[in-house]
N, C-alpha and C. Protein backbone atom coordinates (compact mmCIF):
# COMPACT_ATOMS: atom_id res chain seq x y z
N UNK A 1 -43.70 24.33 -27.64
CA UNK A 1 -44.68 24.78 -26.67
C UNK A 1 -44.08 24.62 -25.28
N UNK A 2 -44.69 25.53 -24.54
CA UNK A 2 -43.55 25.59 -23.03
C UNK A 2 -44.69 24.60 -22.36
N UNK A 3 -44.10 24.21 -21.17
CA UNK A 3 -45.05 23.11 -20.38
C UNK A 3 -46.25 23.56 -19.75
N UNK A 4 -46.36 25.18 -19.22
CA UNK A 4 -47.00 25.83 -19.08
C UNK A 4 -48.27 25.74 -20.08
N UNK A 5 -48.47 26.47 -21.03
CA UNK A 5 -49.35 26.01 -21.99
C UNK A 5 -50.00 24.51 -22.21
N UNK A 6 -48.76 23.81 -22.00
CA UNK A 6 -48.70 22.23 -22.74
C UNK A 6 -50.09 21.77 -21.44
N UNK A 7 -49.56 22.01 -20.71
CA UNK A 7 -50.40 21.61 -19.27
C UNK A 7 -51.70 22.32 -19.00
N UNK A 8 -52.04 23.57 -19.45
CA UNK A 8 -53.40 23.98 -19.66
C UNK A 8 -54.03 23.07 -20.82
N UNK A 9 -53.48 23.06 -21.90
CA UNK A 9 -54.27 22.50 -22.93
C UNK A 9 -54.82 21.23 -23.06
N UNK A 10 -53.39 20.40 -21.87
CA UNK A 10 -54.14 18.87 -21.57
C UNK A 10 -55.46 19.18 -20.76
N UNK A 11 -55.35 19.48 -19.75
CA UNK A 11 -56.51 20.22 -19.00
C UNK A 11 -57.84 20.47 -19.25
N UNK A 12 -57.46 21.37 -20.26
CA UNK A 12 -58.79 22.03 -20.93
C UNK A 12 -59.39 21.02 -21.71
N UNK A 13 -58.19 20.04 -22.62
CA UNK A 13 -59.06 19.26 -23.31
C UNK A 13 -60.01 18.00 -23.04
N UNK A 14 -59.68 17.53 -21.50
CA UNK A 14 -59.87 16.91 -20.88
C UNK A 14 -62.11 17.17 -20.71
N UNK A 15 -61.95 18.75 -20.90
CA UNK A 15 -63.50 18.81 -20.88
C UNK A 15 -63.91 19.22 -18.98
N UNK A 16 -62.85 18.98 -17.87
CA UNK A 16 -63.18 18.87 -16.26
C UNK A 16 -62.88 20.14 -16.29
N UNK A 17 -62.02 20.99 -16.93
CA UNK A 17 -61.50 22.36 -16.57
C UNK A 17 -61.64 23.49 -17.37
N UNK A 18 -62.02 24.86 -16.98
CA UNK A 18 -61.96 25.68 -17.42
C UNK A 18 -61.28 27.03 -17.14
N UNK A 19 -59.96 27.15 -18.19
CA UNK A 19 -59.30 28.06 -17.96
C UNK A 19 -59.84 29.75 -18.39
N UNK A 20 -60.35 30.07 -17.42
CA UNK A 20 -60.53 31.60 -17.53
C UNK A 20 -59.70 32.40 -16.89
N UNK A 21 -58.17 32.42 -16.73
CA UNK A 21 -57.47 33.08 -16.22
C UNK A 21 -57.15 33.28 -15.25
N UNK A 22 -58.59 33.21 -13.98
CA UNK A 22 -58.20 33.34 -12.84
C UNK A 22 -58.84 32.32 -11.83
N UNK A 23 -58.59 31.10 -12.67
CA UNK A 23 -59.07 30.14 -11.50
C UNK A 23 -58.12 29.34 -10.59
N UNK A 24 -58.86 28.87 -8.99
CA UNK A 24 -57.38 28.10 -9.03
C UNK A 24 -56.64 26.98 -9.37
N UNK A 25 -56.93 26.37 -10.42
CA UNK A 25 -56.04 25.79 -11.20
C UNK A 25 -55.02 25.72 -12.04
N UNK A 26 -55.43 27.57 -12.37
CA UNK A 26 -54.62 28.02 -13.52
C UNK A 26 -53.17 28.53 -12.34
N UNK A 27 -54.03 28.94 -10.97
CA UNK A 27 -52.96 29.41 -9.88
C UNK A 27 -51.88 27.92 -10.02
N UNK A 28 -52.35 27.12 -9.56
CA UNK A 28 -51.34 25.88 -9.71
C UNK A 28 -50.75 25.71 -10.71
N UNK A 29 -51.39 25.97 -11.68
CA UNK A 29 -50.08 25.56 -13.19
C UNK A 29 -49.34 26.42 -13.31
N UNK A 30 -50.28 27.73 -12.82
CA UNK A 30 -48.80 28.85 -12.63
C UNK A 30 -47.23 28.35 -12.61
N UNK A 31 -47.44 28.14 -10.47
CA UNK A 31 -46.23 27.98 -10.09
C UNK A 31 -45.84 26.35 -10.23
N UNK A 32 -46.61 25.74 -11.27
CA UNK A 32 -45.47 24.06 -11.46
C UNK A 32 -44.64 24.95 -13.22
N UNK A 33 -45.77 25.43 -13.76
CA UNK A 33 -44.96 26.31 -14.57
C UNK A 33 -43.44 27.40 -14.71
N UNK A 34 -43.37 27.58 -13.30
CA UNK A 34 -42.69 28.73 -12.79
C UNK A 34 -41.47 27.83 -12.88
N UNK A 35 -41.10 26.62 -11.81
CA UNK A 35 -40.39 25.91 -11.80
C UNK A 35 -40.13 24.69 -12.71
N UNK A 36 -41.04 24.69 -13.48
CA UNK A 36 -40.50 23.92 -15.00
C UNK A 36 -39.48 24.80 -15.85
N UNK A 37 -39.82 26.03 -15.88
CA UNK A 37 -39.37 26.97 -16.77
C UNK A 37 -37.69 26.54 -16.50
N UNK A 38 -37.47 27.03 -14.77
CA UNK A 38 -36.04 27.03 -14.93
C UNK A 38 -35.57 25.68 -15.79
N UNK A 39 -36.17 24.66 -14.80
CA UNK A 39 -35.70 23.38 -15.77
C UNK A 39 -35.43 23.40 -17.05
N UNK A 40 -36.37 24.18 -17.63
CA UNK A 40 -36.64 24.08 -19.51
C UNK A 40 -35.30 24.79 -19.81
N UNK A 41 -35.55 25.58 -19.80
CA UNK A 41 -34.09 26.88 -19.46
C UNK A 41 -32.80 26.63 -19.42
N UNK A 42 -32.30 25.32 -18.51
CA UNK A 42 -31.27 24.71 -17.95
C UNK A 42 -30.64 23.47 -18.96
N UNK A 43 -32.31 23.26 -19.68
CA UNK A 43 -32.17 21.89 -20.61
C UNK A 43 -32.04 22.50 -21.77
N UNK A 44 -32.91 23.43 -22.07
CA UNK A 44 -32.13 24.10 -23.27
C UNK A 44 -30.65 24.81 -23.73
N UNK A 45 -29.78 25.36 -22.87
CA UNK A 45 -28.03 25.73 -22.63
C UNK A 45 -27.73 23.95 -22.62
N UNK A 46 -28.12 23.06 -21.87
CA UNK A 46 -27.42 21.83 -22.04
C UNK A 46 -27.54 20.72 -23.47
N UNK A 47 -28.65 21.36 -24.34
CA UNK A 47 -28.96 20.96 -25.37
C UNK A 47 -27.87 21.86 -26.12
N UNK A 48 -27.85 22.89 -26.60
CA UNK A 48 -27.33 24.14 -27.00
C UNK A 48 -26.06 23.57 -27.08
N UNK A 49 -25.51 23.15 -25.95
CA UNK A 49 -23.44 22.57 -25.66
C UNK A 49 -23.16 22.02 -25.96
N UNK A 50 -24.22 20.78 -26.62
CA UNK A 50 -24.05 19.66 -27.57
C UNK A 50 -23.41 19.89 -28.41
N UNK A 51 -23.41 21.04 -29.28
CA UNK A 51 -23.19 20.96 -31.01
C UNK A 51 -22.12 22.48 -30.83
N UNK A 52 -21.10 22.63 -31.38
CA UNK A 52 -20.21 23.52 -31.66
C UNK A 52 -21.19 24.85 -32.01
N UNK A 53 -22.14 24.71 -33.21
CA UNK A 53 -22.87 25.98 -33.77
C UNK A 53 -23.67 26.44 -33.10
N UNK A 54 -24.18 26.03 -31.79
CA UNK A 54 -25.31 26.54 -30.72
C UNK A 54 -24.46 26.77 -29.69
N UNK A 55 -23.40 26.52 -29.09
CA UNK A 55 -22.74 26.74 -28.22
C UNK A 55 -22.45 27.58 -27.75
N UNK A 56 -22.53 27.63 -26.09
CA UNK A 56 -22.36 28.84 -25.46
C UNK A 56 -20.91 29.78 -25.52
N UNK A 57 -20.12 30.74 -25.05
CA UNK A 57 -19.16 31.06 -25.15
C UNK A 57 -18.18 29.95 -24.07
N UNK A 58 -18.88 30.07 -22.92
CA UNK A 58 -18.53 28.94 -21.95
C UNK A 58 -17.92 27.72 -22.49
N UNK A 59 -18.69 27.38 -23.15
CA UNK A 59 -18.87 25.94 -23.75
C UNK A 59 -17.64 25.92 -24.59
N UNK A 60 -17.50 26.93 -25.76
CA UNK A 60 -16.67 27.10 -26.60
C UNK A 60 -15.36 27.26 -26.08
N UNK A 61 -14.93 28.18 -25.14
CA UNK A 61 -13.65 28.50 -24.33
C UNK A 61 -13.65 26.77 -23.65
N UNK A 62 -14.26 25.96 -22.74
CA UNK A 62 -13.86 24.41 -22.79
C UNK A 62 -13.37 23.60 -23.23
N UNK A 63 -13.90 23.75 -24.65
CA UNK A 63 -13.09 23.06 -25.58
C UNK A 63 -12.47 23.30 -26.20
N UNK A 64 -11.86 24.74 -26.97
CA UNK A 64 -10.49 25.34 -26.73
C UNK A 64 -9.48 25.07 -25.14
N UNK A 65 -9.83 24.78 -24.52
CA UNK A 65 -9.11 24.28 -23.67
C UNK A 65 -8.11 22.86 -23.59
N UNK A 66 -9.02 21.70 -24.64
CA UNK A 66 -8.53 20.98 -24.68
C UNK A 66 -7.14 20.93 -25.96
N UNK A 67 -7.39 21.86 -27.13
CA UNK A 67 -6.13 21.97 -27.50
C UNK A 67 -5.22 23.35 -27.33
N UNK A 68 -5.54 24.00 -26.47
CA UNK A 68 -4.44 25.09 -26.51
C UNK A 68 -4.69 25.80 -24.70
N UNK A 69 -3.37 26.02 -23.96
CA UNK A 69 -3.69 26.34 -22.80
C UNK A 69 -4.71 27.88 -22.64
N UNK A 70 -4.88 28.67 -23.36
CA UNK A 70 -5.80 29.56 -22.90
C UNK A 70 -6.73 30.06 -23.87
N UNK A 71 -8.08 30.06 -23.84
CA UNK A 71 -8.94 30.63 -25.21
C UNK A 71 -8.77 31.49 -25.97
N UNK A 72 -9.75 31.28 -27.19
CA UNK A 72 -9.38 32.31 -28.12
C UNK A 72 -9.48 33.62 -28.03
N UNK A 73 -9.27 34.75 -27.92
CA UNK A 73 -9.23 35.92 -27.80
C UNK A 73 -10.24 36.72 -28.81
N UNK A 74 -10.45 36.00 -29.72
CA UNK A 74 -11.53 36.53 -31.46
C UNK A 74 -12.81 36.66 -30.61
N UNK A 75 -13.83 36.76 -31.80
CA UNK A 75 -14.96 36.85 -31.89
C UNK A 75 -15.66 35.63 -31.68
N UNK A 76 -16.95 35.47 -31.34
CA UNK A 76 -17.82 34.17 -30.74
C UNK A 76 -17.43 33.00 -32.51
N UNK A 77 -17.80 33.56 -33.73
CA UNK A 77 -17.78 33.00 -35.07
C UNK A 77 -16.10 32.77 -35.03
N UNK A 78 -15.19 33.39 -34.84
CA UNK A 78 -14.34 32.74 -35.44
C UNK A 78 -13.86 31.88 -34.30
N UNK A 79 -14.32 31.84 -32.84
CA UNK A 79 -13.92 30.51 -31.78
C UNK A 79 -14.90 29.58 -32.32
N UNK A 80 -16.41 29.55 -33.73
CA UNK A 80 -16.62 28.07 -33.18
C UNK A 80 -15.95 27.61 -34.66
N UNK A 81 -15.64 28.35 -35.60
CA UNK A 81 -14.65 27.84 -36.58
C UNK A 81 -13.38 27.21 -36.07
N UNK A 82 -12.61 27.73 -35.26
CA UNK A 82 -11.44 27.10 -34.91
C UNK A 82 -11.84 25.57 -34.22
N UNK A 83 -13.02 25.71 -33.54
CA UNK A 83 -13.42 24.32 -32.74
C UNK A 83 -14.21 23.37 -33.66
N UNK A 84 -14.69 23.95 -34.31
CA UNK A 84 -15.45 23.18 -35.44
C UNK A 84 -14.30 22.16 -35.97
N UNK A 85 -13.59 23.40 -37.04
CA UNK A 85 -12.48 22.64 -37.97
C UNK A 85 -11.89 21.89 -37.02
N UNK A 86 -11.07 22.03 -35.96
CA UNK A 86 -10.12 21.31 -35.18
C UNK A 86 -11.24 19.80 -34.63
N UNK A 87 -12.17 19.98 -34.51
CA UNK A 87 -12.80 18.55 -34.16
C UNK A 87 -12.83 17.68 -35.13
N UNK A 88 -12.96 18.25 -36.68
CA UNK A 88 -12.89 17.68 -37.75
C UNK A 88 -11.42 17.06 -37.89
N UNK A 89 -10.61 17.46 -37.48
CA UNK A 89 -9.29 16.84 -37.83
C UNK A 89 -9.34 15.44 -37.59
N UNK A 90 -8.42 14.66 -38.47
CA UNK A 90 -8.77 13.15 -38.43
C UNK A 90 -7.22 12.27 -38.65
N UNK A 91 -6.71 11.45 -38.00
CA UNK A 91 -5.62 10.98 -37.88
C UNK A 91 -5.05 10.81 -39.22
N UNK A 92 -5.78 10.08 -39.89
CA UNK A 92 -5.67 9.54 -41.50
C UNK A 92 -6.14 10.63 -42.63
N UNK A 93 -6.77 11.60 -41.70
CA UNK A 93 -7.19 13.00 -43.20
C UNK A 93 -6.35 14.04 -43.82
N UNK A 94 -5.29 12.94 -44.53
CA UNK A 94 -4.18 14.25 -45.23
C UNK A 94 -4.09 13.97 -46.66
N UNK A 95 -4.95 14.46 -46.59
CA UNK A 95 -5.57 14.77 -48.27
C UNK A 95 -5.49 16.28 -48.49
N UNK A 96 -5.21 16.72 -49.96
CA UNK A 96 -4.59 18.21 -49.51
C UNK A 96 -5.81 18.91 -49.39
N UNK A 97 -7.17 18.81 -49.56
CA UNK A 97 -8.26 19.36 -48.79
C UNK A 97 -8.22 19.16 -47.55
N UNK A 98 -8.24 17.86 -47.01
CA UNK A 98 -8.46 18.26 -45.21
C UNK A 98 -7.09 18.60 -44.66
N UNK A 99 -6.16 18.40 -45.07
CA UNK A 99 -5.37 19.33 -45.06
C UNK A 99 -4.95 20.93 -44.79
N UNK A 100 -5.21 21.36 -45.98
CA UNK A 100 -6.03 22.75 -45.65
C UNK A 100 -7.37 23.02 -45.25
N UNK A 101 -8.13 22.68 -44.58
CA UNK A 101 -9.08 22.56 -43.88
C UNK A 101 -8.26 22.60 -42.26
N UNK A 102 -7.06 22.31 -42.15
CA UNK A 102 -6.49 22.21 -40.72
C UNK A 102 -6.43 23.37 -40.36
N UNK A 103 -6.19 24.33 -41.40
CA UNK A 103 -5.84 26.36 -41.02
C UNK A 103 -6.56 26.55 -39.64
N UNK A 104 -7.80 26.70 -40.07
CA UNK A 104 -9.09 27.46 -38.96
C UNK A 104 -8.77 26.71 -37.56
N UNK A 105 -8.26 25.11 -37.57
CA UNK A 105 -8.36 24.34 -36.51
C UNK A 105 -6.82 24.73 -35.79
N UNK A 106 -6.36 25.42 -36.15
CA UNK A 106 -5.10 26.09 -35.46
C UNK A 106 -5.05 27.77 -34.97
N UNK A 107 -6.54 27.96 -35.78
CA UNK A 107 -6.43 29.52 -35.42
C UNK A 107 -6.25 30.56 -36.49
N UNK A 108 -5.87 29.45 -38.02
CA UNK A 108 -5.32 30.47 -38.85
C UNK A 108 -6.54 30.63 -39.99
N UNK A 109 -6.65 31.69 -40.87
CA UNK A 109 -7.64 32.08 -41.58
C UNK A 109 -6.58 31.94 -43.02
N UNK A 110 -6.40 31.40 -43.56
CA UNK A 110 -5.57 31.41 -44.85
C UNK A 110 -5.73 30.60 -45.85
N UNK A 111 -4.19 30.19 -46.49
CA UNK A 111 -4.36 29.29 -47.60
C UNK A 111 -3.06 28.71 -47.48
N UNK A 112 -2.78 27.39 -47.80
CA UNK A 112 -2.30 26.47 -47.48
C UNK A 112 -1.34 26.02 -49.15
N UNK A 113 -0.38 26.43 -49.26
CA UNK A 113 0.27 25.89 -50.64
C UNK A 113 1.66 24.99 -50.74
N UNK A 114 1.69 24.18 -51.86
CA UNK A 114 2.86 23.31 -51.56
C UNK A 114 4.10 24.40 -52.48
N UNK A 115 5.14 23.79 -52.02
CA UNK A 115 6.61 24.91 -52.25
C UNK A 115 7.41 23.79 -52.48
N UNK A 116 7.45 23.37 -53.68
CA UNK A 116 8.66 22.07 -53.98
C UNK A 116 8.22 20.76 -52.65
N UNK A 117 9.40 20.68 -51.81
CA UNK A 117 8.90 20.02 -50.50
C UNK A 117 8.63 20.09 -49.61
N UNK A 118 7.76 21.26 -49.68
CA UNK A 118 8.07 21.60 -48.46
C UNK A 118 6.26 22.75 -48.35
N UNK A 119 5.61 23.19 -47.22
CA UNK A 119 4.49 23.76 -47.51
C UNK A 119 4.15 25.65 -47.20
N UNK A 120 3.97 26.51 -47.70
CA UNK A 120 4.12 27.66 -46.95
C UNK A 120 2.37 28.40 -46.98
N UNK A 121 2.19 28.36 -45.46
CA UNK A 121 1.71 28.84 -45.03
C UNK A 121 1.16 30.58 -45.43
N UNK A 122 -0.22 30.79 -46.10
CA UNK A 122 -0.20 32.08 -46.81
C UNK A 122 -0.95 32.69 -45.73
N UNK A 123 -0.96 33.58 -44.41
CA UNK A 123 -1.77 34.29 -43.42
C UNK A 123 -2.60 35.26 -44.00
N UNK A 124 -3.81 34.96 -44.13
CA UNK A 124 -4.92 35.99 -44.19
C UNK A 124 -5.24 36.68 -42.87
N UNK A 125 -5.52 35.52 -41.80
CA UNK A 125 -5.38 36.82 -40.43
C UNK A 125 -5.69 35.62 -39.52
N UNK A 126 -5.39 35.72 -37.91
CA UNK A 126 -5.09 34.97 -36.95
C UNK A 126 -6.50 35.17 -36.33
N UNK A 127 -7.48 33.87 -35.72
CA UNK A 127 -8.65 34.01 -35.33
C UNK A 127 -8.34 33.84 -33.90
N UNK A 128 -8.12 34.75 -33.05
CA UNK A 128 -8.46 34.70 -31.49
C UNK A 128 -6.78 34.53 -31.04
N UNK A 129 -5.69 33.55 -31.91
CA UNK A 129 -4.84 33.43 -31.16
C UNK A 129 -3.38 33.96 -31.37
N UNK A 130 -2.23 34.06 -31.03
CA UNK A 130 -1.48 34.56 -31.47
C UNK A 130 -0.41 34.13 -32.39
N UNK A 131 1.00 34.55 -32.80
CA UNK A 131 1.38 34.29 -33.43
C UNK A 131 2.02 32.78 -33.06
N UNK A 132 2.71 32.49 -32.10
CA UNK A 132 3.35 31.79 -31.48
C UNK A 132 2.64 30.37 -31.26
N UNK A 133 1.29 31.05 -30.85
CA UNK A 133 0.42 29.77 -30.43
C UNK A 133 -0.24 28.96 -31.80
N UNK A 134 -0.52 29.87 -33.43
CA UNK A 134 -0.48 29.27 -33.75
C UNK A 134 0.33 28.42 -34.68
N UNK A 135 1.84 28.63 -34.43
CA UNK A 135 2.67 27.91 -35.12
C UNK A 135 2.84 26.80 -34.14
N UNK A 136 2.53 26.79 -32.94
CA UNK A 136 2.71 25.66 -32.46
C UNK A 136 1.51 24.40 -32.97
N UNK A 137 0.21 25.51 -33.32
CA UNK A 137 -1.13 24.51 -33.02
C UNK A 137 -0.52 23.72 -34.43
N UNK A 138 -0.47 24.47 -35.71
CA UNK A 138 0.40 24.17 -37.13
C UNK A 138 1.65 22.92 -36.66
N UNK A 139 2.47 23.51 -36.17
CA UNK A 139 3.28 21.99 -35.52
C UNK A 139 2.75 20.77 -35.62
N UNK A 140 1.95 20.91 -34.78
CA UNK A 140 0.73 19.62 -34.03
C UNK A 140 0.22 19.20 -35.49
N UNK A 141 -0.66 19.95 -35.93
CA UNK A 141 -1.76 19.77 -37.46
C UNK A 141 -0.89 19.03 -38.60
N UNK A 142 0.04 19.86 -39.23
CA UNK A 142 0.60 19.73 -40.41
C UNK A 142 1.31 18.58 -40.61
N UNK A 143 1.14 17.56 -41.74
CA UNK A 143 1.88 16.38 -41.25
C UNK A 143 3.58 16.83 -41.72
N UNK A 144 3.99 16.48 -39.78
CA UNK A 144 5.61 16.67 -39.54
C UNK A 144 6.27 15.97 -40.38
N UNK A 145 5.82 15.45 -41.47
CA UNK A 145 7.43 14.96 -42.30
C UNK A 145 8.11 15.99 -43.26
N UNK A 146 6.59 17.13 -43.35
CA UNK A 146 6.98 18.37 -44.05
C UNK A 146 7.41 19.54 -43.70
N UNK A 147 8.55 20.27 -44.15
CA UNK A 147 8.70 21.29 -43.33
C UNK A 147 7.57 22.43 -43.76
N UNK A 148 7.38 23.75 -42.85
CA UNK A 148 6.26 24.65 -43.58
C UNK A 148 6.74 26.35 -42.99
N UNK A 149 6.70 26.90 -43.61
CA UNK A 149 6.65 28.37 -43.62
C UNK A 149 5.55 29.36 -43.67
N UNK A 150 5.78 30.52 -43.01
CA UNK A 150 4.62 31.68 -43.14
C UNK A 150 5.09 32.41 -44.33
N UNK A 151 3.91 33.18 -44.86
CA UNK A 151 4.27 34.05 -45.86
C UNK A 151 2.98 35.09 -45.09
N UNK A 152 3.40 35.82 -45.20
CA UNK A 152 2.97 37.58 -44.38
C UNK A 152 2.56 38.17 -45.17
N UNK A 153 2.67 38.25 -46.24
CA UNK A 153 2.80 39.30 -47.29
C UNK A 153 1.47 39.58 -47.66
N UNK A 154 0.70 40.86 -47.68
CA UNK A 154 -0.57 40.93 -47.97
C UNK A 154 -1.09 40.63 -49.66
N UNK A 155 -1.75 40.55 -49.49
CA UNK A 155 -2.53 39.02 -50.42
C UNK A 155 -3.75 39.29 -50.71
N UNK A 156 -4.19 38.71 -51.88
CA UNK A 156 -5.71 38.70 -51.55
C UNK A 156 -5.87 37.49 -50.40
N UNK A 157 -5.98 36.99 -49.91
CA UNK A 157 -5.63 35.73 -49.01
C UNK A 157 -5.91 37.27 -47.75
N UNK A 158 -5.10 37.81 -47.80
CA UNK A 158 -5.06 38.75 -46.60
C UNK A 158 -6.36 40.02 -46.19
N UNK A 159 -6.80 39.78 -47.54
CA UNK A 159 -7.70 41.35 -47.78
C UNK A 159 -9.27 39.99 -47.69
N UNK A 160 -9.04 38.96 -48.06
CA UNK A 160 -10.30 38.05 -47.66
C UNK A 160 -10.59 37.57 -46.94
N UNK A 161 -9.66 37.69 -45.91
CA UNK A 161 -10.03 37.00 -44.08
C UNK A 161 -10.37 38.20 -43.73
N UNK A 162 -10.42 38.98 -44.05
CA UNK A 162 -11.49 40.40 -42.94
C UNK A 162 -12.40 41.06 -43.95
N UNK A 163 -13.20 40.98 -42.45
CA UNK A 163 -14.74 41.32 -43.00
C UNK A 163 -15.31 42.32 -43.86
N UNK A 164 -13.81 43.66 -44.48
CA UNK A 164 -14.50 44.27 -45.04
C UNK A 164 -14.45 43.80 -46.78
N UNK A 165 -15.53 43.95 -47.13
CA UNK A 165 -16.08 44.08 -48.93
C UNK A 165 -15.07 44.81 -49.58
N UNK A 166 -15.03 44.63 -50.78
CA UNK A 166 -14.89 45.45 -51.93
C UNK A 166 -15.39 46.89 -52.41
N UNK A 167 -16.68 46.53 -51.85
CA UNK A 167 -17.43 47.42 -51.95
C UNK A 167 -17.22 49.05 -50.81
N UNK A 168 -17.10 48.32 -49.34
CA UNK A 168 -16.97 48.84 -48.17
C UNK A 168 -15.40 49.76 -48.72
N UNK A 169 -14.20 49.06 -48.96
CA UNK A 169 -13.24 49.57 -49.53
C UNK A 169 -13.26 50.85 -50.49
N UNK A 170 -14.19 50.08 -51.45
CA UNK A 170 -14.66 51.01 -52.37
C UNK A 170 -14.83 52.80 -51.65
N UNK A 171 -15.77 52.37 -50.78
CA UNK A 171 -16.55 53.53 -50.64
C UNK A 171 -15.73 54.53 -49.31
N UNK A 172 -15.07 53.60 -48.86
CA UNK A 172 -14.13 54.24 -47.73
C UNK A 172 -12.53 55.01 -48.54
N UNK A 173 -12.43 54.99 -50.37
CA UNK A 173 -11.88 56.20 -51.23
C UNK A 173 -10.44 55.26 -51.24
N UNK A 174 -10.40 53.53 -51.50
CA UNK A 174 -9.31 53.20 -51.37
C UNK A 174 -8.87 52.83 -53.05
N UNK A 175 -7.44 53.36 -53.41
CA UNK A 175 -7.41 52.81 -54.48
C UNK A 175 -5.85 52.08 -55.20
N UNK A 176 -5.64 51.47 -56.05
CA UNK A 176 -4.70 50.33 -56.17
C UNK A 176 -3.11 50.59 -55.39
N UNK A 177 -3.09 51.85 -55.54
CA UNK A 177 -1.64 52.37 -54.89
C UNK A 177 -2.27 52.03 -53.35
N UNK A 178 -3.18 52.32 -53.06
CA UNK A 178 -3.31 52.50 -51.34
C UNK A 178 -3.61 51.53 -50.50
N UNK A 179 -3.85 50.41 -51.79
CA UNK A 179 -4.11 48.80 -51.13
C UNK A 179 -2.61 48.24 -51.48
N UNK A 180 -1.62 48.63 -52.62
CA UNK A 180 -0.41 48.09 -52.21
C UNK A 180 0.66 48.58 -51.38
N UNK A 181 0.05 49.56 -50.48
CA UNK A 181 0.86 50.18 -49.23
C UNK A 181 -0.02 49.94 -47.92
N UNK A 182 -0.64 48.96 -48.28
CA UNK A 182 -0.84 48.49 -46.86
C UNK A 182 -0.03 47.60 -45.90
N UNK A 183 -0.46 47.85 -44.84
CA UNK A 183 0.44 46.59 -43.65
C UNK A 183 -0.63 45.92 -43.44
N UNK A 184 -0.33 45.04 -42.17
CA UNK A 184 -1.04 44.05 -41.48
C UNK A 184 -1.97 45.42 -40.27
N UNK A 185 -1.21 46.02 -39.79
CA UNK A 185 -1.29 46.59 -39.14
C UNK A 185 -3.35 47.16 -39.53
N UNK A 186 -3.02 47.96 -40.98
CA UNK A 186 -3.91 48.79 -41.44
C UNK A 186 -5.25 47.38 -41.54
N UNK A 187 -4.90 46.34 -41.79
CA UNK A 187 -5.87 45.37 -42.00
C UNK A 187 -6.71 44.92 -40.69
N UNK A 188 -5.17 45.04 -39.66
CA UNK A 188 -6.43 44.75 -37.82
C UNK A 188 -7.29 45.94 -37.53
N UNK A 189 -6.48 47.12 -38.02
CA UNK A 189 -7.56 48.43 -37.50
C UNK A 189 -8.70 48.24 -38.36
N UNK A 190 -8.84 48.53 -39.49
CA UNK A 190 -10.04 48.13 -40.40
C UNK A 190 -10.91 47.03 -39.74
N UNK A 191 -10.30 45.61 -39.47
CA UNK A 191 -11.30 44.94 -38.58
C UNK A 191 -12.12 45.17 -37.68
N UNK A 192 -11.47 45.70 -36.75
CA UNK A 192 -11.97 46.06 -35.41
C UNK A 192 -12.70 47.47 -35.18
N UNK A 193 -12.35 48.57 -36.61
CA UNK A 193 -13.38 49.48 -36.31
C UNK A 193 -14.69 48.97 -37.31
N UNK A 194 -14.77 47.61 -37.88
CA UNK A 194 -15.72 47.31 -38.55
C UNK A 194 -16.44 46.34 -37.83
N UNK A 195 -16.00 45.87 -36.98
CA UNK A 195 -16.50 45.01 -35.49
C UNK A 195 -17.56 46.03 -34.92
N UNK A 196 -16.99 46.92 -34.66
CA UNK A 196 -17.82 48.20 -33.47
C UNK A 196 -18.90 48.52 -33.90
């Protein structure tokens, strides 16, 4: 309930007042109403900044700030995944779930596999940042006693980090020859005219 209301209803119930719309009392709750609002308004975005999943874009580009010099470039969902996961990261959490759980907190949308000794990196698709930035964020994440590699190669891994279906595929006349002649390339355009 906005304070506006909240403040007629104490009022009214009080039994001294009667709100018929145009008395002047209701003139006064008006304008304490008017200027609560902004307040309410101001407290609600500062409530909102609290939590990664309500967060403003503002808010979100901030704290991408604190691990990488310039924000994510993606979509509002895949900046609060990268900030989400990356807050989750935990000094002592290298367990091969939180582990791979580190992907999103670097930017990357994939799958995470071990290779003898070593770990390679399977790219489904890059959320907001680029290539460079996130092998560095991976640097940082991955515990450095292991070495780790990209693998590029389209994948289901690759065809499941973007948003289009099976179905969507389906119906857009694609078929097994024409999904194993795809690039990366054909996978960002598909994104982004499925964004629009």
């Amino acid at each position: 309930m906005r304070a506006l209301e909240h403040m007629k209803q104490v009022l009214e119930d009080t039994g001294l007042y009667t709100m018929t719309g145009s008395s002047p009392a209701e003139w006064e709750l008006a304008a304490f109403g008017a200027g609560i609002a902004l307040l309410e308004e101001r407290f609600n975005k500062i409530l909102g900044d609290l939590f990664v999943d309500t967060a403003s874009e503002e808010m979100l580009a901030q704290w991408e700030k604190l691990f990488r010099p310039q924000p994510s470039t993606g979509g509002l969902e895949d900046s609060r995944d990268t900030v989400r996961q990356r807050f989750a990261v935990h000094p002592d959490g290298f367990t091969p779930r939180a582990v791979k759980n580190m992907l999103p907190g670097a930017g990357v949308r994939g799958l995470l596999l071990e290779k003898g000794t070593s770990l390679v990196v399977v790219l489904g698709r890059l959320l907001g940042v680029n290539k460079e930035e996130a092998n560095q964020e991976l640097s940082q994440l991955l515990p450095s006693h292991l070495p780790w590699e990209w693998d590029e190669s389209i994948t289901w891994v690759a065809l499941d980090a973007y948003s289009g279906s099976f179905r969507q595929w389906d119906e857009a006349g694609f078929t097994w020859s024409k999904f194993d002649q795809l690039t990366r390339e054909d996978l960002e355009n598909s994104f982004k005219e499925q964004e629009e």
